[in-house]
Protein backbone atom coordinates (compact mmCIF):
# COMPACT_ATOMS: atom_id res chain seq x y z
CA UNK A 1 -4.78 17.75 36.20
CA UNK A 2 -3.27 18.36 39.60
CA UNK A 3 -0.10 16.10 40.78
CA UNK A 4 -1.64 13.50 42.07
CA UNK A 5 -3.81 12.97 39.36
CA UNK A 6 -1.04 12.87 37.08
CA UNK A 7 0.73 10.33 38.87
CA UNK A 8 -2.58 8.04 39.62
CA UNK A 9 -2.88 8.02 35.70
CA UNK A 10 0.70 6.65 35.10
CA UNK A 11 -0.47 3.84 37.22
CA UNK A 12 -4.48 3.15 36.28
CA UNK A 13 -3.75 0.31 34.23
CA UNK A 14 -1.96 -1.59 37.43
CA UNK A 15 -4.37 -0.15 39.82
CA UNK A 16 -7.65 -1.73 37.24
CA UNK A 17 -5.52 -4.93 37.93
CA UNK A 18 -5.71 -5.03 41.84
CA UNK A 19 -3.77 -4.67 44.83
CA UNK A 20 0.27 -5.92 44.67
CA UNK A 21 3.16 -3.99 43.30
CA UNK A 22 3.90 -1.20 40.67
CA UNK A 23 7.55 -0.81 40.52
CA UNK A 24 10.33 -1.33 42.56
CA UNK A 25 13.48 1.51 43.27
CA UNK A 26 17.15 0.70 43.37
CA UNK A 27 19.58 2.39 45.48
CA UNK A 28 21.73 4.08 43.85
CA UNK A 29 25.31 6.38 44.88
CA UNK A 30 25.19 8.84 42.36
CA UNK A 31 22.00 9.45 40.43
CA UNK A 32 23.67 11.50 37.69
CA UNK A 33 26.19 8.61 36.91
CA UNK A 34 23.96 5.74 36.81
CA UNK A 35 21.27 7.68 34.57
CA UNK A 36 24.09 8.60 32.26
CA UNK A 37 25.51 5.20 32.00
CA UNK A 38 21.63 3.92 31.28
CA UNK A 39 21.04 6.56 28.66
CA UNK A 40 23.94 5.59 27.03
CA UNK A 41 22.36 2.43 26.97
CA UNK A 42 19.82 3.84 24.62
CA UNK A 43 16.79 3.40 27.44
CA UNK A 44 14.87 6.28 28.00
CA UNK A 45 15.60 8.04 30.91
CA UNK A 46 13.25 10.36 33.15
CA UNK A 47 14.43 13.94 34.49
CA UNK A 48 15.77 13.45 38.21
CA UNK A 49 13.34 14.34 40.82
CA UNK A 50 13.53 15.60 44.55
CA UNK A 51 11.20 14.77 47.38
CA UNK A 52 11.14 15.65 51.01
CA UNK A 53 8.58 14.78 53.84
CA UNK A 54 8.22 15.88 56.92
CA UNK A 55 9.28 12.92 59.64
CA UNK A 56 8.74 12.84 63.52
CA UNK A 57 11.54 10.57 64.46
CA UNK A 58 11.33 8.23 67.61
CA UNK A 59 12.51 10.28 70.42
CA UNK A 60 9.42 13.36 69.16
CA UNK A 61 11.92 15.65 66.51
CA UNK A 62 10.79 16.70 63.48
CA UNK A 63 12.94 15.89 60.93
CA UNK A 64 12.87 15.98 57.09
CA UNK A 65 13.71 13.67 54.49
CA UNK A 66 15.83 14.50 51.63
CA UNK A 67 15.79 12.16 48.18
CA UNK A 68 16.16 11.97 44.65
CA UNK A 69 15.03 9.24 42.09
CA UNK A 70 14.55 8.99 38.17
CA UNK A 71 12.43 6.64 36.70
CA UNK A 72 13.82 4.11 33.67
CA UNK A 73 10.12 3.58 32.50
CA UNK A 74 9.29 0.14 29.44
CA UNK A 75 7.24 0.99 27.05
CA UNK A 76 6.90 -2.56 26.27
CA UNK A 77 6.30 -3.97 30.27
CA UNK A 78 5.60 -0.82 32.22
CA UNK A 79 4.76 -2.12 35.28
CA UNK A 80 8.21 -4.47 35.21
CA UNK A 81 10.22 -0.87 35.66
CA UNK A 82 12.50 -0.01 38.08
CA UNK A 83 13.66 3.24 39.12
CA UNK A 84 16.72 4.86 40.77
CA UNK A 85 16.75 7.07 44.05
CA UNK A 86 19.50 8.15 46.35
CA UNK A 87 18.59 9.65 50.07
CA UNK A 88 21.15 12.33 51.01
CA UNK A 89 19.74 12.10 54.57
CA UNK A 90 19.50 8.43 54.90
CA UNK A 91 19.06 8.42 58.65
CA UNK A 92 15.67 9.59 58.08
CA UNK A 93 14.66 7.01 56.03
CA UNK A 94 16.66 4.28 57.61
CA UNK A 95 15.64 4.80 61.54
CA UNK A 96 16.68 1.89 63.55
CA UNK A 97 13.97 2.23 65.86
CA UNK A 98 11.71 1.16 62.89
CA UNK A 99 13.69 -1.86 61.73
CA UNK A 100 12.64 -4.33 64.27
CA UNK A 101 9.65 -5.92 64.28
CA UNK A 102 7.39 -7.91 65.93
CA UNK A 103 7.78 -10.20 63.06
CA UNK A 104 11.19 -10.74 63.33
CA UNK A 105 11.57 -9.60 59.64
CA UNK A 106 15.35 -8.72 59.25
CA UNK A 107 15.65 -7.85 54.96
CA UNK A 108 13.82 -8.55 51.61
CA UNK A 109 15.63 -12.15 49.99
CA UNK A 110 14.05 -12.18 47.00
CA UNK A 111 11.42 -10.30 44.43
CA UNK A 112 9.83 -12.36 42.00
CA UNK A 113 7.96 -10.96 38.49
CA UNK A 114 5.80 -13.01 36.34
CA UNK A 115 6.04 -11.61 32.82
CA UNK A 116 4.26 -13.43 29.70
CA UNK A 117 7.19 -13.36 27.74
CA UNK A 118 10.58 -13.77 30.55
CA UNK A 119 13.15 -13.16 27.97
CA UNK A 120 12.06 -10.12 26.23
CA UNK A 121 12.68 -8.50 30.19
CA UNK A 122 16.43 -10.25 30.40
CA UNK A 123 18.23 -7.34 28.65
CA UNK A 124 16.52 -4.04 30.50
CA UNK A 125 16.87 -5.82 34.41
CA UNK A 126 20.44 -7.12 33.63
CA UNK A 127 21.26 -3.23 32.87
CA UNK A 128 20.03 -1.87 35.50
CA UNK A 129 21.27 -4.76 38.04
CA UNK A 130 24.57 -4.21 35.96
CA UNK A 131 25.02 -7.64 35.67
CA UNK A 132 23.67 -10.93 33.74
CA UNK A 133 21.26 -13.45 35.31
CA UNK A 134 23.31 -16.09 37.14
CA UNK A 135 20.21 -18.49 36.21
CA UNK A 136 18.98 -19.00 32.44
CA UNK A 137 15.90 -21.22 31.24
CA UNK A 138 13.15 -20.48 29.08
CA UNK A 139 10.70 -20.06 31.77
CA UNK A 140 12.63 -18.17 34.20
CA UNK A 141 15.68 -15.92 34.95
CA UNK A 142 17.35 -14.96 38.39
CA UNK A 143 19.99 -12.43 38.92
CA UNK A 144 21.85 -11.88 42.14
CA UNK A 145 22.43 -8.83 43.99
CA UNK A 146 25.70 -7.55 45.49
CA UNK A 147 24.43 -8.29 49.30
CA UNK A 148 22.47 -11.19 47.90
CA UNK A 149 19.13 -10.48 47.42
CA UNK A 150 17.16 -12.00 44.71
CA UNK A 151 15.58 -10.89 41.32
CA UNK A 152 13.55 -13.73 39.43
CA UNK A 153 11.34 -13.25 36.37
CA UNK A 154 9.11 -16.51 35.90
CA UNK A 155 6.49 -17.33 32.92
CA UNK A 156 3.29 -17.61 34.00
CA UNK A 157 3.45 -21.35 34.15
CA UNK A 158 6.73 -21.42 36.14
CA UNK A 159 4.83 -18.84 38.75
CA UNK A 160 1.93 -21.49 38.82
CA UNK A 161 4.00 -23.75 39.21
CA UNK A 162 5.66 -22.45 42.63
CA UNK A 163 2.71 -20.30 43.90
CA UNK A 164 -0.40 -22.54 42.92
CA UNK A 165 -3.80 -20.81 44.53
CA UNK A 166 -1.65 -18.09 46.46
CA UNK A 167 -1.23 -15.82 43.48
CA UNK A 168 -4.36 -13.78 42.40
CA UNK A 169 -6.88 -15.80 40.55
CA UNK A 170 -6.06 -12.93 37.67
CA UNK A 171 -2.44 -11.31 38.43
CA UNK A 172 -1.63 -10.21 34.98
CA UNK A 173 -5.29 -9.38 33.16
CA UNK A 174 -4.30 -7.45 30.21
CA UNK A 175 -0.77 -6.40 31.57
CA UNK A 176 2.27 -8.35 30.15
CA UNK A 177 4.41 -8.76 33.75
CA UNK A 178 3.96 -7.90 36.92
CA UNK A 179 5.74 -8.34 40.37
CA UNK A 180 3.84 -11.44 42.12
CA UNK A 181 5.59 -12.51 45.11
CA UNK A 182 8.45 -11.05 48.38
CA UNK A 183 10.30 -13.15 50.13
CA UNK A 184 11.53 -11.73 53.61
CA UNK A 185 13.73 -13.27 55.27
CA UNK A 186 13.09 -14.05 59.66
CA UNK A 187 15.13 -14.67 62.51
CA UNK A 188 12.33 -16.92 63.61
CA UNK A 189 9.71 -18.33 61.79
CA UNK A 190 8.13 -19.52 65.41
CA UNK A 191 8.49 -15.84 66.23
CA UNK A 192 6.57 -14.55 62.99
CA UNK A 193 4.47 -17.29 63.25
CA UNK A 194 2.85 -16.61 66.29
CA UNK A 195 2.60 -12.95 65.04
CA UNK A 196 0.84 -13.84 62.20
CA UNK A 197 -1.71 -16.25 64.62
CA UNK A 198 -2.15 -13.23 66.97
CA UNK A 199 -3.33 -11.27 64.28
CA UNK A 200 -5.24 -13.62 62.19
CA UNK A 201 -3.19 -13.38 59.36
CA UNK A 202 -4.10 -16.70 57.41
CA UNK A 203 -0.98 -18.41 56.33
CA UNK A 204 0.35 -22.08 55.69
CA UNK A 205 3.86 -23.70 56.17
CA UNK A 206 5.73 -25.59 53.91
CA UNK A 207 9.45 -26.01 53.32
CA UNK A 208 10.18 -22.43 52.01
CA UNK A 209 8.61 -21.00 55.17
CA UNK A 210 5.68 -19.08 55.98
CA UNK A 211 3.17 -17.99 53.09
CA UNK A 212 0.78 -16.09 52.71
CA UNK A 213 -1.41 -15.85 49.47
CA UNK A 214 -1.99 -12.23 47.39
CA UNK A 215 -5.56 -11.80 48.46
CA UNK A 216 -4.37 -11.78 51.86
CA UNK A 217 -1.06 -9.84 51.86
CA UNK A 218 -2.18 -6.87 49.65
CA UNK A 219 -1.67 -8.53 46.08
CA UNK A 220 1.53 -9.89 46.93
CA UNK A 221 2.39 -13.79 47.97
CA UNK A 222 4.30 -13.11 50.62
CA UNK A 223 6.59 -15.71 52.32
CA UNK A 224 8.62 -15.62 55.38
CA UNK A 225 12.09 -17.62 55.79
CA UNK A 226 14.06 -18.25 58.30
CA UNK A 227 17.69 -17.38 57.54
CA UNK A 228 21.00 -16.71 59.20
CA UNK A 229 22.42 -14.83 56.04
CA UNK A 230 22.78 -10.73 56.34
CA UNK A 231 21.36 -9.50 52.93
């Protein structure tokens, strides 16, 4: 089995499920602290790996990126893992050519994970957010991070509840949790509205913003708000 192979068959299960996400990656400042503070946690931790890829930045150099990550997989709620990575050259992967768009998309506010059973995931995201959820109920948790982006794990009902016909008629199947839904937040919702028109993006407003529904936005409700907050 050749690399890619490998790595496709750590994630069959989510792709039988459809399109939307697989796991999410946290930065991190030093890779070999954080994965010794989780593995004295008692979760198992991967080896740290390197990657580099070849990058042509705006103005025509080649460039080269240069990262690390290790993976923190569940054996319980695999696809509701997170993983660490650090980028030694982070002006490679952070170009600011690239971060504006026609959108007017300025951060990520808030990812949101439906899970069957929310508070069997409480104790494995509040160590590796390295803090507890600043919202508790038996049908969903939130945490907070330190430039105040969201984390929210919902029960299936609560994730009805919000997203209605805009999540995937099926977004769990035989997996127990699963990322459903990114909020971004705008500088203009007119501005990313009129994007979204000129593209034929099907969306509809209400008061959180723009959304769009999974089967639309590549498995993923996607919703567009118009803040003035820096995340």
């Amino acid at each position: 089995m050749n690399a890619n192979q490998s790595l496709k068959a750590q994630y069959q299960e989510r792709l039988d499920v459809g399109d939307g996400l697989a796991n999410v990656s946290l930065g991190s400042r030093g890779l070999a602290a954080d994965r010794a503070r989780l593995a004295s946690a008692g979760l198992p931790i991967d080896p740290i790996l390197n990657a580099r890829r070849a990058i042509i930045r705006p103005d025509g150099v080649a460039d080269e990126t240069d990262s690390s990550c290790f993976y923190v997989w569940r054996k319980d709620n695999r696809f509701m893992s997170l993983f660490h990575s650090h980028h030694a050259k982070p002006e490679t992967i952070f170009i600011g050519e690239y971060e504006h768009h026609a959108n007017s998309v300025r951060d990520i506010l808030r990812l949101v994970y439906m899970s069957r059973n929310p508070s069997a995931d409480t104790g494995y995201f509040s160590t590796l957010l390295c803090t507890p959820p600043t919202v508790v109920a038996h049908d969903a948790y939130t945490w907070a991070g330190a430039r105040g982006e969201i984390v929210e794990i919902l029960s299936v009902e609560r994730a009805a509840q919000r997203y209605g016909s805009r999540l995937p008629p099926d977004p769990l199947g035989p997996l127990i949790g699963v990322g459903v839904a990114l909020h971004y937040a705008v500088s203009s919702l007119e501005t990313c509205e009129r994007h979204l028109a000129a593209h034929g993006v099907p969306y509809t407003r209400d008061d959180s913003g723009l959304v769009i529904a999974a089967n639309a936005a590549c498995g993923v409700v996607t919703v567009f708000e118009e803040t003035t907050q820096r995340t």
